[in-house]
N, C-alpha and C. Protein backbone atom coordinates (compact mmCIF):
# COMPACT_ATOMS: atom_id res chain seq x y z
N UNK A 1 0.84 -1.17 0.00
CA UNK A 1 0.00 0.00 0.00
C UNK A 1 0.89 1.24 0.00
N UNK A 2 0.26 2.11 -0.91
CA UNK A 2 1.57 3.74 -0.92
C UNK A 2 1.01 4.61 0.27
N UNK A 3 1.99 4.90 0.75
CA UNK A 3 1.90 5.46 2.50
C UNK A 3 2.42 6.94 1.35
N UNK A 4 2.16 8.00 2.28
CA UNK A 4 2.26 9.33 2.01
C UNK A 4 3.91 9.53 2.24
N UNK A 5 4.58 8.96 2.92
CA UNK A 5 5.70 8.74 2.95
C UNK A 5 6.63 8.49 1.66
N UNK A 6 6.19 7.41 0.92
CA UNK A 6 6.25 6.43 -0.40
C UNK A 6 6.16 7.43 -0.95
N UNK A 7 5.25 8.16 -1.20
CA UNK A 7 4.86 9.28 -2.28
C UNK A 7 5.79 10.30 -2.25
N UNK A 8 5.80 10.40 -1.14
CA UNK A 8 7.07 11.78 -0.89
C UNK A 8 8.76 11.27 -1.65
N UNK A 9 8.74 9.92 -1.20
CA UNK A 9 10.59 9.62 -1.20
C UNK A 9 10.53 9.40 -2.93
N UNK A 10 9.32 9.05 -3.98
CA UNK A 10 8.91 8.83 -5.31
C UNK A 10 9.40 10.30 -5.41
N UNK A 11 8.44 11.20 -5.04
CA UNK A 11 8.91 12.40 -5.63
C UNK A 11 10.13 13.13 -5.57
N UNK A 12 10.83 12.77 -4.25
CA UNK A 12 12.20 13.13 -4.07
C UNK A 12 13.71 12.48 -4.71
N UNK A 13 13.08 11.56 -5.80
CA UNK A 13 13.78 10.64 -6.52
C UNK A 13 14.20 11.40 -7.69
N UNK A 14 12.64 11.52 -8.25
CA UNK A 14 12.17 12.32 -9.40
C UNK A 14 13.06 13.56 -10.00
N UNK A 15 12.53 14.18 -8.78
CA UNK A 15 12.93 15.51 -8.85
C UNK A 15 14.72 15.58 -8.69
N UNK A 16 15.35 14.96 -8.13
CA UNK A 16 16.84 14.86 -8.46
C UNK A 16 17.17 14.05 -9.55
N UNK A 17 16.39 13.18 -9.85
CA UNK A 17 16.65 12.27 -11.31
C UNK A 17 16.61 13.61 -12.50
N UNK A 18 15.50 14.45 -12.51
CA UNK A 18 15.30 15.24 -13.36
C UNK A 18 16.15 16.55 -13.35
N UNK A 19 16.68 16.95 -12.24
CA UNK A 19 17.91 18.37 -12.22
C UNK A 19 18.88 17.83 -12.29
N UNK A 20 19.20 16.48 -12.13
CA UNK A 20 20.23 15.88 -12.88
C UNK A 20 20.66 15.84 -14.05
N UNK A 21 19.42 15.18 -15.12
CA UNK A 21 19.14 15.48 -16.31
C UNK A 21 19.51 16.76 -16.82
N UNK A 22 19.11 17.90 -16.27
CA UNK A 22 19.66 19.21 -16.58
C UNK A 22 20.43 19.21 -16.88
N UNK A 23 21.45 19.45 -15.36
CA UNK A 23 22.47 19.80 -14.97
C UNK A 23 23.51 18.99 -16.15
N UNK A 24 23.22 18.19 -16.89
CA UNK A 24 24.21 17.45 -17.55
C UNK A 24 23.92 17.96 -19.17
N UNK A 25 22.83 18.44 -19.62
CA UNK A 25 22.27 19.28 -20.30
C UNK A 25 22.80 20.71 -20.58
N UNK A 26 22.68 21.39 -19.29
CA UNK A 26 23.43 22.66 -19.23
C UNK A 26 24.96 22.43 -19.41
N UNK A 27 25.20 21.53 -18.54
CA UNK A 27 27.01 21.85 -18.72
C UNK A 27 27.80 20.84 -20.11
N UNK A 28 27.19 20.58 -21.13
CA UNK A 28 27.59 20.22 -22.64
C UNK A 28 27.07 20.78 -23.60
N UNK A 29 26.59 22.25 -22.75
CA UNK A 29 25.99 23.28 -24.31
C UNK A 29 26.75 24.03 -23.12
N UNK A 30 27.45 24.19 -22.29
CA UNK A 30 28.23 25.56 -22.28
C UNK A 30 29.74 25.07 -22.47
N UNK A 31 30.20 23.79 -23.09
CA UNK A 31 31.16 23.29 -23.34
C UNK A 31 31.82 24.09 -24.75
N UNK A 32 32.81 24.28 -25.09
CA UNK A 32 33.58 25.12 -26.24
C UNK A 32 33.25 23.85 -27.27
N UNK A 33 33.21 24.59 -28.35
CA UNK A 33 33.57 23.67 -29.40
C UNK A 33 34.20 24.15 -30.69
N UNK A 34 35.63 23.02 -30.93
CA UNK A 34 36.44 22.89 -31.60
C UNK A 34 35.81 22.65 -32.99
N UNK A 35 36.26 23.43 -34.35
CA UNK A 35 35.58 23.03 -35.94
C UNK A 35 36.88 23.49 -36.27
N UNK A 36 37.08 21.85 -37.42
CA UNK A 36 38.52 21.75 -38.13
C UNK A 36 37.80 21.77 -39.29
N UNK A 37 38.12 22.70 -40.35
CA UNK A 37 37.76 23.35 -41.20
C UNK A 37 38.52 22.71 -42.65
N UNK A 38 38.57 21.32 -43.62
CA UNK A 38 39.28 21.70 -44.75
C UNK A 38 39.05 22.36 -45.50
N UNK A 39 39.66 23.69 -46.13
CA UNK A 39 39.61 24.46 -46.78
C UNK A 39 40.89 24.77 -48.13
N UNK A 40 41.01 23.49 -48.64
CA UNK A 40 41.92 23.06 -49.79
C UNK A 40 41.52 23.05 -50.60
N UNK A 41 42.53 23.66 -51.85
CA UNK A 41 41.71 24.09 -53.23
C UNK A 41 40.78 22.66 -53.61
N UNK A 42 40.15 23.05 -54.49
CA UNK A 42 39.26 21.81 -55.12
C UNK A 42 39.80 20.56 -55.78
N UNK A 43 39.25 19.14 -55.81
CA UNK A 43 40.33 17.78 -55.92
C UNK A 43 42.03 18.29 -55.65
N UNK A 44 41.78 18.72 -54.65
CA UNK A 44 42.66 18.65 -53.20
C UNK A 44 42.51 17.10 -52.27
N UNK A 45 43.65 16.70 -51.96
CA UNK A 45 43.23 15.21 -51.34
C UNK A 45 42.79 15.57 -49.86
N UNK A 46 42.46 14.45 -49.04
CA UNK A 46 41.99 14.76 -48.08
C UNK A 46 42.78 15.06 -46.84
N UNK A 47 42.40 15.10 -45.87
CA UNK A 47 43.20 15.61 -45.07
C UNK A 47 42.59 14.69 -43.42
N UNK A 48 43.64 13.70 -43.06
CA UNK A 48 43.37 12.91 -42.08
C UNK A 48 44.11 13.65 -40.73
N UNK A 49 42.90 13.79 -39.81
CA UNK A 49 42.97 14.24 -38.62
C UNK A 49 42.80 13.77 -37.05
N UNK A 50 43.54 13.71 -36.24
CA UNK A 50 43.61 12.75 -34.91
C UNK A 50 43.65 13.96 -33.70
N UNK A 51 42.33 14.06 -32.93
CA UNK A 51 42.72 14.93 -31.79
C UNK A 51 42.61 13.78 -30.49
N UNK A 52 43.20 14.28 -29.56
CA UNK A 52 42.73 14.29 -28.54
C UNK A 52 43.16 14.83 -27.22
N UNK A 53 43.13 14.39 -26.21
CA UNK A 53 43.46 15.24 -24.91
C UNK A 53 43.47 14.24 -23.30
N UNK A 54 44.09 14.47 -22.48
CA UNK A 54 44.51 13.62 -21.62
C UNK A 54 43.33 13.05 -20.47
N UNK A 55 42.11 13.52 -21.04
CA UNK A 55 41.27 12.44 -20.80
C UNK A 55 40.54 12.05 -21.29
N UNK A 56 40.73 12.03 -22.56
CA UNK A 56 39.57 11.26 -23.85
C UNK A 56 40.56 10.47 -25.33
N UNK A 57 40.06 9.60 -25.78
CA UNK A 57 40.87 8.58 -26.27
C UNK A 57 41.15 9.76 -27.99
N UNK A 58 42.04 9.16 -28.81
CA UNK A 58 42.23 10.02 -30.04
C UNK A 58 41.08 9.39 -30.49
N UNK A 59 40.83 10.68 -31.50
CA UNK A 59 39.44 10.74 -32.11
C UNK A 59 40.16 10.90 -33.66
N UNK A 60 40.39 9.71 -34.98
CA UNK A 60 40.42 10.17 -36.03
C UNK A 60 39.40 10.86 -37.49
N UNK A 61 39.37 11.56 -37.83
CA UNK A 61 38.79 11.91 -38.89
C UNK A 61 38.73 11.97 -40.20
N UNK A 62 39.05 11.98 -41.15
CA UNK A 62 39.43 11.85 -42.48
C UNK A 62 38.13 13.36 -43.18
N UNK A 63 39.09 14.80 -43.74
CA UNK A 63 38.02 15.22 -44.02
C UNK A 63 38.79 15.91 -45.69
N UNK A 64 37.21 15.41 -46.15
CA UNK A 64 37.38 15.77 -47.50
C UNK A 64 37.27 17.16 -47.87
N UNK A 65 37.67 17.75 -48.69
CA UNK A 65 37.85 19.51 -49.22
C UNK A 65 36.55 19.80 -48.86
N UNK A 66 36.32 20.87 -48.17
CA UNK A 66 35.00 21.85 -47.79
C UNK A 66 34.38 21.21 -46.30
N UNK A 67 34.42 19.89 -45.84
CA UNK A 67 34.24 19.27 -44.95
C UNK A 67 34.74 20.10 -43.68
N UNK A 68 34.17 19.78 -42.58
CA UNK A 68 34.04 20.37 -41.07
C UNK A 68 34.05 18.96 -40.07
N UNK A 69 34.90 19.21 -39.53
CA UNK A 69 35.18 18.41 -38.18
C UNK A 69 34.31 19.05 -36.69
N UNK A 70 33.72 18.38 -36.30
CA UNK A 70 33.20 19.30 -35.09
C UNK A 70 33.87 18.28 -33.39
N UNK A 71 34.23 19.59 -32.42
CA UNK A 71 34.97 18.53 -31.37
C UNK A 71 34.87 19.07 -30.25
N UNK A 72 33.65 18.74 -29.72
CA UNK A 72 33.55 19.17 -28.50
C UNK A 72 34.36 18.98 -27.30
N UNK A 73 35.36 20.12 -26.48
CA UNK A 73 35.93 19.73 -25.65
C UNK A 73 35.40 20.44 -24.07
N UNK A 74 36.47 19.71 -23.27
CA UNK A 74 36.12 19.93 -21.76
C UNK A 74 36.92 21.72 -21.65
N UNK A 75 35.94 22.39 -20.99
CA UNK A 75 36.76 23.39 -20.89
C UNK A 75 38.23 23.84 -20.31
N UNK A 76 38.71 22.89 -19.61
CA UNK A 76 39.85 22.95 -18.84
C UNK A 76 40.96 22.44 -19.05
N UNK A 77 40.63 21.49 -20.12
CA UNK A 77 41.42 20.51 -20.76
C UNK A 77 42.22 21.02 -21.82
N UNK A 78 43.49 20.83 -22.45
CA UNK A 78 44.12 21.18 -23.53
C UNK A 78 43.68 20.06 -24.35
N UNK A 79 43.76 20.10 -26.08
CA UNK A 79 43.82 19.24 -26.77
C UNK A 79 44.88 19.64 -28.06
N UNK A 80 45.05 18.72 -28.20
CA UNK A 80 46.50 18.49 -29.22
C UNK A 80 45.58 17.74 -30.83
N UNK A 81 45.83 18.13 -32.12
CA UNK A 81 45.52 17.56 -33.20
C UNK A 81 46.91 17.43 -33.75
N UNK A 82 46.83 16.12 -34.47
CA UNK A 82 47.85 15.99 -35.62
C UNK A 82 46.81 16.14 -37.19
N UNK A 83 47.63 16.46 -38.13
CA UNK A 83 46.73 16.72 -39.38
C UNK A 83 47.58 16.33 -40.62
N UNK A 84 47.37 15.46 -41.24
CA UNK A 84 48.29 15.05 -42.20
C UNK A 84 47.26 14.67 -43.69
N UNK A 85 48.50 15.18 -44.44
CA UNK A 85 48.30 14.62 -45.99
C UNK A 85 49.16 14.24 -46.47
N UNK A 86 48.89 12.35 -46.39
CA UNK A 86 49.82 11.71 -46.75
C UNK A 86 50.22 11.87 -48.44
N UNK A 87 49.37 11.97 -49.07
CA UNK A 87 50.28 11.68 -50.58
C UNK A 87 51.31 12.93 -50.57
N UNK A 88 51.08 13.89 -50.13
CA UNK A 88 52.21 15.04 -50.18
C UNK A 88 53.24 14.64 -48.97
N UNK A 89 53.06 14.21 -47.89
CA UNK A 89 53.73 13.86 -47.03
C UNK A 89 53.99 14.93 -46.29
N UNK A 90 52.64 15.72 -46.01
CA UNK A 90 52.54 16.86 -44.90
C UNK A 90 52.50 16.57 -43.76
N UNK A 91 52.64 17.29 -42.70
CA UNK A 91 51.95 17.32 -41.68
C UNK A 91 52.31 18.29 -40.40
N UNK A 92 51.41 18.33 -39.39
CA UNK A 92 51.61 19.28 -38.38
C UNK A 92 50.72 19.37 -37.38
N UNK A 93 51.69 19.43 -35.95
CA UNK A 93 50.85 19.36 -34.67
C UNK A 93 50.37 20.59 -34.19
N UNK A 94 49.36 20.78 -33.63
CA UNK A 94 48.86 22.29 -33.23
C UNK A 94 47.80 21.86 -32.27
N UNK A 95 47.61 23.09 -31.55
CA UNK A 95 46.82 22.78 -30.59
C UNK A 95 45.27 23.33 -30.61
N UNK A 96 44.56 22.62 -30.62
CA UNK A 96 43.30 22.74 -31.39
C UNK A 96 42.63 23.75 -30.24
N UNK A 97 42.95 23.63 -29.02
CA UNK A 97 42.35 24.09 -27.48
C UNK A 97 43.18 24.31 -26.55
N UNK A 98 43.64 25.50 -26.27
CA UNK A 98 44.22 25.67 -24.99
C UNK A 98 43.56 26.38 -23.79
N UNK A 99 42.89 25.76 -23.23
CA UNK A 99 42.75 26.90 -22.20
C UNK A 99 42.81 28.00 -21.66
N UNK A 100 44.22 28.58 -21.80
CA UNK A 100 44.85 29.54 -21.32
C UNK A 100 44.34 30.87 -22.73
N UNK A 101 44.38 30.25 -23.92
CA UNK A 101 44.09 31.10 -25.02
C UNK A 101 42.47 30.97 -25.52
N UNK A 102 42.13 30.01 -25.26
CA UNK A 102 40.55 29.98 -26.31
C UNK A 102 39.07 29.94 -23.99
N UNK A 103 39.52 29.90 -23.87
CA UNK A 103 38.53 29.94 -22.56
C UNK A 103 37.51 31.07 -22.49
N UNK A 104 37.80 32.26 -22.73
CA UNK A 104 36.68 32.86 -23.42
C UNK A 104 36.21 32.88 -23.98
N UNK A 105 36.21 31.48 -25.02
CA UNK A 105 35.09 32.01 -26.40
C UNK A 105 34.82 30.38 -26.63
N UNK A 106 33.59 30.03 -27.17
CA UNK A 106 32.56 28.93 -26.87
C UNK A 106 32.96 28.06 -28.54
N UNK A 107 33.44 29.17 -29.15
CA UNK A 107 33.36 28.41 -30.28
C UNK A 107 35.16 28.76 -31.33
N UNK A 108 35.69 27.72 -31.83
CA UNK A 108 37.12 27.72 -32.27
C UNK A 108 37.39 27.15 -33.09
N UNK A 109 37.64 28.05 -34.15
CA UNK A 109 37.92 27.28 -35.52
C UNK A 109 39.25 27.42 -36.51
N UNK A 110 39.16 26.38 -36.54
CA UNK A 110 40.83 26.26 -37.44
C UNK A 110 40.79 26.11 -38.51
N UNK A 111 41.56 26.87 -39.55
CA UNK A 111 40.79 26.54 -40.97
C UNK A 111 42.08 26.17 -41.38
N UNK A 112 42.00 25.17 -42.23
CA UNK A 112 43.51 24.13 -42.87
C UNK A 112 43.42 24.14 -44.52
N UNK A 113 43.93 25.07 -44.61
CA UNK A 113 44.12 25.02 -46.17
C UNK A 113 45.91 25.07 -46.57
N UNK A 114 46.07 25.22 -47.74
CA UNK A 114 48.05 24.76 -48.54
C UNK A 114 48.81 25.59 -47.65
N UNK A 115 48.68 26.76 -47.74
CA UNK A 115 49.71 27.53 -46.68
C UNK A 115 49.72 27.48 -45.31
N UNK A 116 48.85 26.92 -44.70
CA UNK A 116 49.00 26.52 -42.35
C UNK A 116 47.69 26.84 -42.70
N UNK A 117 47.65 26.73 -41.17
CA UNK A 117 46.40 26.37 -40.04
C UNK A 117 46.29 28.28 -39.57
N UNK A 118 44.69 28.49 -39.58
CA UNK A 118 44.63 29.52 -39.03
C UNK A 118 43.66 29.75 -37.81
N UNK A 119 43.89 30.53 -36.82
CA UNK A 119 42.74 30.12 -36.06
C UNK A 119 41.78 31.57 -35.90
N UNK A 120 40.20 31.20 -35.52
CA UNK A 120 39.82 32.25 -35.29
C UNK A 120 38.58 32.20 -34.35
N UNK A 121 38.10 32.93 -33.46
CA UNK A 121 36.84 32.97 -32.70
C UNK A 121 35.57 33.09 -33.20
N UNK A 122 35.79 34.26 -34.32
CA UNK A 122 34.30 34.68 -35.26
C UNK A 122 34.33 34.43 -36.89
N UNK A 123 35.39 33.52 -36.93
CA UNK A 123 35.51 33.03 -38.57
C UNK A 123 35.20 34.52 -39.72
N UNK A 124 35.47 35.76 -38.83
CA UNK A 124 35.93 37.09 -39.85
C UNK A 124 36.88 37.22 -39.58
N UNK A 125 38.09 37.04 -38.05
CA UNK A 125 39.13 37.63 -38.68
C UNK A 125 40.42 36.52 -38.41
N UNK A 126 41.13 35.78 -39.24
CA UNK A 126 42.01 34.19 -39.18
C UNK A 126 43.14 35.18 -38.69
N UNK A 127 44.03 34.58 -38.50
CA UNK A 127 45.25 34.37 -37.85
C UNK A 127 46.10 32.90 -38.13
N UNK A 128 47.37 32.93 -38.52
CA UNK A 128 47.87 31.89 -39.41
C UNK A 128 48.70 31.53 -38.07
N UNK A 129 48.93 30.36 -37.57
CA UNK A 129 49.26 29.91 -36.72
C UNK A 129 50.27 28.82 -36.82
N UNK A 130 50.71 28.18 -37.39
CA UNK A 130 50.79 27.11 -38.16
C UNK A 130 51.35 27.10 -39.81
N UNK A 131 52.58 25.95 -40.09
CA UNK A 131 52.61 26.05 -41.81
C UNK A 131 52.49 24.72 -41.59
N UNK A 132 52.28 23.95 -42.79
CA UNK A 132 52.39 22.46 -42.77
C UNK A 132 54.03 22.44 -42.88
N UNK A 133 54.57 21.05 -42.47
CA UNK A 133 55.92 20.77 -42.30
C UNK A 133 55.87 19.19 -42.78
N UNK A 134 57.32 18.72 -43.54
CA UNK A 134 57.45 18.15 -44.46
C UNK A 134 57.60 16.75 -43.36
N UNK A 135 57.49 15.67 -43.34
CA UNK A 135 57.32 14.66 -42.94
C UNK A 135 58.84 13.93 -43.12
């Protein structure tokens, strides 16, 4: 039989089951997110990409010309990408997320086209950060 008691400890379940739910809600939409951008002239080969960071496993990608990588990270965390094009035998490490530099701003994008990696907050104004380097 449900005692008024029962009813109460049901609802006190609930109701932390459900601000739980939130709470996990809210804090992975106020998480930054990382967009690796290929931006290589046209039948341009692709461009294979590996991030990760010291508490999440490498994440590879393979992205074809005009293609977008999206990478949600922890805010506190650094993350490291490698980015290579093997038939040219490019490549280059950069840091997709640093803390110390991108923590103000929710959203970070790196755009990878023939001459380096550029980075920017509002994708109007790049900054070249990066050249590719010969393997």
């Amino acid at each position: 039989m449900a005692t008024p008691r029962n009813h109460f400890l049901l609802f006190l379940n609930l109701a932390f089951l459900f601000s739980a739910a939130i709470a996990t809600k809210v804090n992975t939409e106020n998480q930054p997110t990382v967009y690796i951008i290929n931006s290589m002239p046209p039948n341009s080969q692709s461009i294979e990409v590996n991030c990760s960071s010291a508490s999440s496993p490498i994440v590879d990608r393979e992205l074809l010309v005009t293609e977008a990588y999206q990478l949600n990270v922890e805010s506190k965390i650094p993350y490291l990408c490698i980015a290579r094009m093997t038939q040219r035998r490019y490549i280059q490490i950069f840091d997709a997320y640093l803390p110390s530099r991108d923590k103000a701003h929710c959203k970070i994008y790196w755009l990878v086209n023939q001459d380096g990696f550029y980075l920017s907050w509002d994708r109007d104004k790049w900054v070249r950060k990066a050249l590719w380097q010969s393997e």
